[in-house]
Protein backbone atom coordinates (compact mmCIF):
# COMPACT_ATOMS: atom_id res chain seq x y z
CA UNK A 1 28.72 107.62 -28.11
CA UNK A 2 26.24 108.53 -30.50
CA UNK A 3 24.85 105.10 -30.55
CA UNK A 4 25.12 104.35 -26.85
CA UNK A 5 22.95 107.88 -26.74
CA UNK A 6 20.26 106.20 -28.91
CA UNK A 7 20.38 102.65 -27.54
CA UNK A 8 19.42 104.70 -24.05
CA UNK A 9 16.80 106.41 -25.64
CA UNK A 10 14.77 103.32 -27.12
CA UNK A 11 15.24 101.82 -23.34
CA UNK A 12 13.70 105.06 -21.89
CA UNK A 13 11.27 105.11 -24.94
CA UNK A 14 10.44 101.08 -23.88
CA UNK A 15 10.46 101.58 -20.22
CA UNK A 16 8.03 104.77 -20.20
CA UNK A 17 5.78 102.42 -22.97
CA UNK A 18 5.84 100.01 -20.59
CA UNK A 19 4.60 101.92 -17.13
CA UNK A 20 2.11 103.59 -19.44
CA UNK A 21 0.55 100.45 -20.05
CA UNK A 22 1.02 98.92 -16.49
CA UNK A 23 -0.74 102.39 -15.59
CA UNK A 24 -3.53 101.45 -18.26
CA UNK A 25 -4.34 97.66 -16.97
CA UNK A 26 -4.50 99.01 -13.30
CA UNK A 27 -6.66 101.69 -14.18
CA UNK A 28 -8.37 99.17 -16.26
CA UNK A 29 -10.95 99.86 -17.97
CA UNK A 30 -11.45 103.26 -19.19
CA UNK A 31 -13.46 103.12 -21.68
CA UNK A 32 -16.43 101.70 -23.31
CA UNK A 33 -16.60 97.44 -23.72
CA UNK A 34 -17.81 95.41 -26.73
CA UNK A 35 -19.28 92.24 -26.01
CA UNK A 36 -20.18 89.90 -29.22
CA UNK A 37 -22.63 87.66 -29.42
CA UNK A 38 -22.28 85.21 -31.54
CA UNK A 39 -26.24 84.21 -31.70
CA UNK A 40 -29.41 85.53 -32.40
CA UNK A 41 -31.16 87.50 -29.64
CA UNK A 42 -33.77 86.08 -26.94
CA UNK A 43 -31.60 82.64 -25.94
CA UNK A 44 -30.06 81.97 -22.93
CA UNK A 45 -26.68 83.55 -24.09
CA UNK A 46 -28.18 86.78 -24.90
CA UNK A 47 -30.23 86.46 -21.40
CA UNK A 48 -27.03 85.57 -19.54
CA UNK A 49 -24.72 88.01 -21.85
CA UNK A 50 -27.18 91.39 -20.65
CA UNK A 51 -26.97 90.42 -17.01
CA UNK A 52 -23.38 90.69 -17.32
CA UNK A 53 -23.78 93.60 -19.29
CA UNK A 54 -25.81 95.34 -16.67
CA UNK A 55 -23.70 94.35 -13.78
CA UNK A 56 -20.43 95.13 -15.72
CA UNK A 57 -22.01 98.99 -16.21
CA UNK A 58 -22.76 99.20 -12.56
CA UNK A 59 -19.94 97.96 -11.15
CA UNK A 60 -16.81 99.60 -13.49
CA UNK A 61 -18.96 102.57 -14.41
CA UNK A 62 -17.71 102.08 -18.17
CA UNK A 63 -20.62 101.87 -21.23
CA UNK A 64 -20.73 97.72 -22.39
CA UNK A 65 -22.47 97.51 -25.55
CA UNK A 66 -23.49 94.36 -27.20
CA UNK A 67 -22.92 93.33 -30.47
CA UNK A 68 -25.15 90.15 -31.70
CA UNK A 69 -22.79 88.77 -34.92
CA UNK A 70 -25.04 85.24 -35.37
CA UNK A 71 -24.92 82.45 -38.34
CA UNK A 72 -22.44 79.48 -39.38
CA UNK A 73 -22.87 77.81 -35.94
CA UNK A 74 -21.56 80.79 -33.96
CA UNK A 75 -18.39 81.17 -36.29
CA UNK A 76 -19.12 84.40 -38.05
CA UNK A 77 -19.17 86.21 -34.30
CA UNK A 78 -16.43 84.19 -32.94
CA UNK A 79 -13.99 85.24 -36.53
CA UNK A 80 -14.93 88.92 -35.90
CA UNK A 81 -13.80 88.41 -32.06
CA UNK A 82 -10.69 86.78 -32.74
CA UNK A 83 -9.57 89.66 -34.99
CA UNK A 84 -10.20 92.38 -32.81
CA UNK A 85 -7.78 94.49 -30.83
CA UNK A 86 -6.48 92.38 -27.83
CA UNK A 87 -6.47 95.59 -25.55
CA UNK A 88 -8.95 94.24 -23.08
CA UNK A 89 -12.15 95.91 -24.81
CA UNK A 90 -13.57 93.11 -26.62
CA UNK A 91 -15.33 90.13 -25.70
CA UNK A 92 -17.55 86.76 -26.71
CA UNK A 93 -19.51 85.20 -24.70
CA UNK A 94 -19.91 81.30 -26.53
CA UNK A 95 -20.85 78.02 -26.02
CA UNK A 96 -19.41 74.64 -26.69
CA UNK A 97 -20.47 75.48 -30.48
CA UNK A 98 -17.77 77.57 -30.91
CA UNK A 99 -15.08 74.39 -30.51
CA UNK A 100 -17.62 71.94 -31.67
CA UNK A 101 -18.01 73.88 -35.18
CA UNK A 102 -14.20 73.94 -35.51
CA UNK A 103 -14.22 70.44 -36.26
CA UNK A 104 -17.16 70.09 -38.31
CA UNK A 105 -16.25 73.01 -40.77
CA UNK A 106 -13.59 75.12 -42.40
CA UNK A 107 -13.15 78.24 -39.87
CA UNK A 108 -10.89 81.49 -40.23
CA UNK A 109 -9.68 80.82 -36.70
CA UNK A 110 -8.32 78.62 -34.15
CA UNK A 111 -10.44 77.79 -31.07
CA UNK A 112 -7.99 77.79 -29.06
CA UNK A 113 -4.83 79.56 -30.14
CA UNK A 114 -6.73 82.30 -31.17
CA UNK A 115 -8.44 83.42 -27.99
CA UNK A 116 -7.56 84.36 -24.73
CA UNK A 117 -10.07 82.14 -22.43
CA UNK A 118 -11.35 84.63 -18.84
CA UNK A 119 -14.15 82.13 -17.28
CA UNK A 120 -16.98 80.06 -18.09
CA UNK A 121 -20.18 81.37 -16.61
CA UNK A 122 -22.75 78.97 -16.97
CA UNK A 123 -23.45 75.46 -17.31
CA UNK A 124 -25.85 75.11 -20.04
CA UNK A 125 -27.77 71.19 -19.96
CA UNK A 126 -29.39 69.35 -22.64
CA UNK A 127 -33.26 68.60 -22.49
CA UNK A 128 -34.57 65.77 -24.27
CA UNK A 129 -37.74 66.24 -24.82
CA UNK A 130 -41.10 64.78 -27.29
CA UNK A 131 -44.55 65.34 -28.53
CA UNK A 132 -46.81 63.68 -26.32
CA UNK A 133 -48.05 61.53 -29.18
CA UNK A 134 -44.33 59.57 -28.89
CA UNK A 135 -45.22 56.19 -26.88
CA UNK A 136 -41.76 56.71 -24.57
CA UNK A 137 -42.25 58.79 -21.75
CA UNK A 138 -38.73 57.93 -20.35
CA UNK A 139 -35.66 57.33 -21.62
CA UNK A 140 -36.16 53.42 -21.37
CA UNK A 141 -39.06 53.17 -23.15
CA UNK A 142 -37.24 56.10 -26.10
CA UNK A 143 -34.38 53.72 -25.95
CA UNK A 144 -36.50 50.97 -27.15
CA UNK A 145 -38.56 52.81 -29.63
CA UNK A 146 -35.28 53.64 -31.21
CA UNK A 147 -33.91 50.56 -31.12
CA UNK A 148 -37.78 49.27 -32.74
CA UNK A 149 -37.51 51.95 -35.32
CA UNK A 150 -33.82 52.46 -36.33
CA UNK A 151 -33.21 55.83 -38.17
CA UNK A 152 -36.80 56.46 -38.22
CA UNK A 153 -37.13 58.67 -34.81
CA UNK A 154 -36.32 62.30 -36.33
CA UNK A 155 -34.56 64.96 -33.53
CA UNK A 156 -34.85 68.71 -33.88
CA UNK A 157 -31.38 70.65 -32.58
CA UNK A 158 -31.23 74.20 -32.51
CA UNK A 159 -28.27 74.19 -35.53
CA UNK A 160 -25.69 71.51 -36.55
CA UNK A 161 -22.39 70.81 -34.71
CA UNK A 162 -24.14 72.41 -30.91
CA UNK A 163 -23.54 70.71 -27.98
CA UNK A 164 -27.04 69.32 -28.35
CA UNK A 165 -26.50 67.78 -31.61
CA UNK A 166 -23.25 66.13 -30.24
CA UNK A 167 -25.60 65.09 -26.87
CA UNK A 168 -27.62 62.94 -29.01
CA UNK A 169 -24.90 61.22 -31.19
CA UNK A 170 -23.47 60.44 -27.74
CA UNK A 171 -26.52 59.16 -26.47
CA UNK A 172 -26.22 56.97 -29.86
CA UNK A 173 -23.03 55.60 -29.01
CA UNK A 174 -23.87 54.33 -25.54
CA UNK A 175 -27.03 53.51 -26.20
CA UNK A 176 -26.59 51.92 -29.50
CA UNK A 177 -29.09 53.83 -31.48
CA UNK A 178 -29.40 55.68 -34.09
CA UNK A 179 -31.68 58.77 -34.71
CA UNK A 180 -31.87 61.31 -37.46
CA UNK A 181 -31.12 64.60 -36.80
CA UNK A 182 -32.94 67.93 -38.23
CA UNK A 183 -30.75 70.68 -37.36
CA UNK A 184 -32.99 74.23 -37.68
CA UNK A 185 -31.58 77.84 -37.14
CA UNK A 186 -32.07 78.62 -33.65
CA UNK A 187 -34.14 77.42 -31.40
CA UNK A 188 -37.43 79.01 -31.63
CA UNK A 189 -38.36 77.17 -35.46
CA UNK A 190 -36.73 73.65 -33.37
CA UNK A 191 -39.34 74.59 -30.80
CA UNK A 192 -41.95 75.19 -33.10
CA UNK A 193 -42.17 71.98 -35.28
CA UNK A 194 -41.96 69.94 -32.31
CA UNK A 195 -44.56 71.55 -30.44
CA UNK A 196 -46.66 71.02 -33.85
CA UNK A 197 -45.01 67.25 -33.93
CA UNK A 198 -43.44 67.51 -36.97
CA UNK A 199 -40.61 66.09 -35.35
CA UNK A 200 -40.78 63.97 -32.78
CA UNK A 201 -37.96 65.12 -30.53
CA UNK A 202 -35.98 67.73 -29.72
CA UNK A 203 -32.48 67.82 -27.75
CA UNK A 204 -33.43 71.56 -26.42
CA UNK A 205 -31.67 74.53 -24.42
CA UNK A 206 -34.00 74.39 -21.20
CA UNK A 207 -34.78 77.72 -22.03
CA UNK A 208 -37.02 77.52 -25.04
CA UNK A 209 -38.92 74.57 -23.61
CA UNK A 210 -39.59 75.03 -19.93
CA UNK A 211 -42.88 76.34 -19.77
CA UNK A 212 -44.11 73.42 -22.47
CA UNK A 213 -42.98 70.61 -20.19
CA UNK A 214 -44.91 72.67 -17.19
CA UNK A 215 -48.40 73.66 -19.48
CA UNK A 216 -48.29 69.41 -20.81
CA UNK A 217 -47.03 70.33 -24.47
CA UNK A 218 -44.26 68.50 -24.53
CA UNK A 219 -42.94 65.87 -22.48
CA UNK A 220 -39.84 65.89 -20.38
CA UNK A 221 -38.23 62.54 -21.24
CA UNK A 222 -33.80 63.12 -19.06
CA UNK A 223 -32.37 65.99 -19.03
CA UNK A 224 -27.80 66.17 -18.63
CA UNK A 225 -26.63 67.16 -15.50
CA UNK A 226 -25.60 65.69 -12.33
CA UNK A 227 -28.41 66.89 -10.28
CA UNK A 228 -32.19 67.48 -11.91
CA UNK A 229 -32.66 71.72 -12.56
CA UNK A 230 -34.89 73.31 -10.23
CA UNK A 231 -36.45 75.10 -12.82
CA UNK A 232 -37.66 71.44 -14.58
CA UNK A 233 -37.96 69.02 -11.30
CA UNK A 234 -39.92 66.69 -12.84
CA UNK A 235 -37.78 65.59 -15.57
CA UNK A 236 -34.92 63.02 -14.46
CA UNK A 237 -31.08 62.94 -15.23
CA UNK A 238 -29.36 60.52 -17.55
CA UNK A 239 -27.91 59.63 -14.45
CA UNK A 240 -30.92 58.65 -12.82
CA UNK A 241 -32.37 56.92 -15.86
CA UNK A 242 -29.46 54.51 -16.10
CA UNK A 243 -26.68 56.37 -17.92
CA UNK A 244 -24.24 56.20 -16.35
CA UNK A 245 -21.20 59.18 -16.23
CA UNK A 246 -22.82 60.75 -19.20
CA UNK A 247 -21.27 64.07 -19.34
CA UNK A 248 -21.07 66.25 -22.41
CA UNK A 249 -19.07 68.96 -20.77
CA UNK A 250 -21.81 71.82 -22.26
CA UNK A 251 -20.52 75.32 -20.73
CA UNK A 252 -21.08 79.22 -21.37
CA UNK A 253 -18.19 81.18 -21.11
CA UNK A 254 -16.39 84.37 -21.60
CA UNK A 255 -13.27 84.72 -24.00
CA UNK A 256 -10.82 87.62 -25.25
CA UNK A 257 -8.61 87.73 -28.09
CA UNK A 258 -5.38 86.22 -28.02
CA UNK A 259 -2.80 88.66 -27.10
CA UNK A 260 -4.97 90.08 -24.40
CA UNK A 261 -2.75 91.23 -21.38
CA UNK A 262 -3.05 88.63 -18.68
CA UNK A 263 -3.44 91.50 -15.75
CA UNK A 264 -6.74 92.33 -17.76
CA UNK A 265 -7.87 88.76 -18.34
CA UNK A 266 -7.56 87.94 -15.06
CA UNK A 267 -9.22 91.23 -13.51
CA UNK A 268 -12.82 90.74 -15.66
CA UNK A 269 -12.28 86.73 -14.86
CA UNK A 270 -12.37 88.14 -11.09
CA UNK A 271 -15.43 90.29 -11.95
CA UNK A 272 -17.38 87.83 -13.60
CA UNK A 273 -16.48 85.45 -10.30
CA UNK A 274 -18.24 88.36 -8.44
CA UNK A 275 -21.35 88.46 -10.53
CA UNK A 276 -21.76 85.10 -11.20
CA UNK A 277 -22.08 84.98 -7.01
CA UNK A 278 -24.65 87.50 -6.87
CA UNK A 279 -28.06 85.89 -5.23
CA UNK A 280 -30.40 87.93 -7.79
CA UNK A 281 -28.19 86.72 -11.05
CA UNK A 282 -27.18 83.22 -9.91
CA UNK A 283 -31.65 82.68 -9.26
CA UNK A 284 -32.18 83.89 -13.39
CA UNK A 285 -29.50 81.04 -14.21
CA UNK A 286 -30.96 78.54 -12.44
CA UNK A 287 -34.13 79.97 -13.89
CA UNK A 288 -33.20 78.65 -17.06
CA UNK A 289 -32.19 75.61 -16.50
CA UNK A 290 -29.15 76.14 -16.31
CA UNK A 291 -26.69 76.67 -13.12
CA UNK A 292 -23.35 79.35 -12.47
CA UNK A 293 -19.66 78.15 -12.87
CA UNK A 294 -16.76 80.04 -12.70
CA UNK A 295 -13.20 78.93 -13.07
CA UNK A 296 -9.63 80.92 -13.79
CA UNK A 297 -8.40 81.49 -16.88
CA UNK A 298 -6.00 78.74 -16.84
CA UNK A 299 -8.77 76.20 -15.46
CA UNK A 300 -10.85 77.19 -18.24
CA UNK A 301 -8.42 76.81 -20.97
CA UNK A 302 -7.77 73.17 -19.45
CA UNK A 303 -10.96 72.48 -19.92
CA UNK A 304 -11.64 73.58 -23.43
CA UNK A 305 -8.50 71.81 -24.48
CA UNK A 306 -10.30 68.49 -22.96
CA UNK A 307 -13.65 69.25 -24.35
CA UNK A 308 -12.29 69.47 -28.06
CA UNK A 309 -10.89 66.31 -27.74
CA UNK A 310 -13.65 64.71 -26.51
CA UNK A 311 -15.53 66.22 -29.25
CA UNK A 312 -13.40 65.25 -31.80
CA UNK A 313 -13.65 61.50 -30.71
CA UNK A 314 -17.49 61.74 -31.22
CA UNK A 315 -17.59 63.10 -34.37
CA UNK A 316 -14.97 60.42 -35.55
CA UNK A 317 -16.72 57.71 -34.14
CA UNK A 318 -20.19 58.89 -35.20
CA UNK A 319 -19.09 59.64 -38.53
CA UNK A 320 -20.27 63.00 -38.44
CA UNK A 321 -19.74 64.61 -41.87
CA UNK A 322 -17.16 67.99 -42.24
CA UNK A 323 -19.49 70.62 -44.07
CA UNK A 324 -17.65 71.96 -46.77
């Protein structure tokens, strides 16, 4: 009797544990949200990261504070994510970096296993642009310097192992050239010694070089994409330039920790769907050369799963080097 008596009680004590948190996730959220970022402030993620701050605030009427965690090519934010309470209270909003780095460094996490994927939110392209003293104003005529000067062309990238870096070694591969690559810490210095031609390229966020293409400082030589940005009309897809189905899969997107219940997941991937749609926060994307995308959970996690195997077959092929 006595232990019929207490087998009942731990299924009342699991049942009530259970409503409580059904009771929690449909009340969801009731308290304050961290976002992390895993970069340093004033680039498109943090630009993208506070609209969805602000629109988070006004529509669940809960505090979202940001926490900016950059360094090690996004992996010191993404480890302090992945080890945080999987209650539905913590986020990251990363790139492509934070897969790409898994597989060119030692990393306290797994990319995949370790987070709970809600939506990507952007599509983030790659820029290729030069100082207007390099004689290719198109990708043609870079093609053929390249090819004229092999391993002498120098390429600034915001760090080692983004999706930029990985844009040009794929260029490389289907173009057949090979370019040297300077990665910098963020892409303000990148910006910087290209605008002052110390290098002659740079594989660049739209972001950080818009206005140069517009004022003449640098030149817009492709730019990824299936469609040229609106906010850089003048400079022409890989498509359009003769690459053909060159795709790097770069994306923006929102993760959780693993654990995270799935009625939560899904509920902020449904919010984010909401803001993403909003006229006034889809124009500031597209403002930055970059365009909206939402998918569900499980879309996105397909996706990821694809994109670091795609990765991985770059890396191997372009004998990218594993930092220690």
């Amino acid at each position: 009797m006595k232990t019929s008596i207490a087998t009942a009680g731990k299924l009342l004590a699991a049942l009530v544990a259970c409503a409580g948190s059904a009771a929690a996730q449909q009340n969801y959220p009731t308290k304050p949200i961290t976002i992390i970022l895993p970069y340093a402030p004033g680039g498109s993620t943090s630009t993208v990261g506070y609209l969805i701050r602000q629109m988070l605030i006004e529509g669940w009427g809960q505090p979202v504070m940001m926490q900016h965690r950059p360094g090690g090519s996004a992996t010191i934010g993404s480890a302090i994510a992945a080890k945080a309470p999987a209650d539905g209270y913590t986020y990251i909003i990363v790139t492509t970096t934070h897969l790409i780095s898994s597989l060119l460094m030692k990393v306290p996490y797994d990319p995949i296993k370790d987070f709970a994927p809600v939506s990507p939110v952007a599509v983030i392209e790659t820029v290729v642009v030069a100082h207007p003293s390099v004689p290719a104003k198109n990708l043609k005529q870079l093609i053929a310097l390249a090819k004229a000067m092999p391993g002498q062309l120098n390429y600034a990238t915001a760090s080692f192992g983004s999706n930029s870096h990985l844009t040009a070694e794929l260029l490389g591969m289907r173009a057949g050239i090979k370019m040297q690559n300077i990665p910098y810490k963020g892409g303000g210095p990148a910006t910087n010694d290209v605008l002052g031609g110390q290098v002659e390229l740079y594989f660049a966020n739209p972001v950080n070089v818009v206005h140069h293409i517009d004022a003449g400082r640098l030149v817009g030589i492709v730019t990824s994409g299936k469609k040229r940005s609106p906010a850089m009309p003048q400079v022409p897809t890989f498509e359009e330039s003769g690459l053909k189905n060159f795709d790097v899969g770069s994306w923006m997107g929102v993760l959780a920790p693993a654990g995270t219940p799935r009625e939560i997941v899904h509920k902020m991937a449904d919010e984010l769907a909401r803001i993403m749609a909003l006229p006034d926060v889809k124009a500031k994307v597209v403002a930055l050369g970059s365009d909206t995308l939402v998918e569900s959970p499980e879309a996105f996690e397909a996706r990821m799963k694809a994109d670091l195997v795609n990765y991985a077959d770059i890396i191997k092929k372009r004998n990218i080097l594993r930092k220690k």
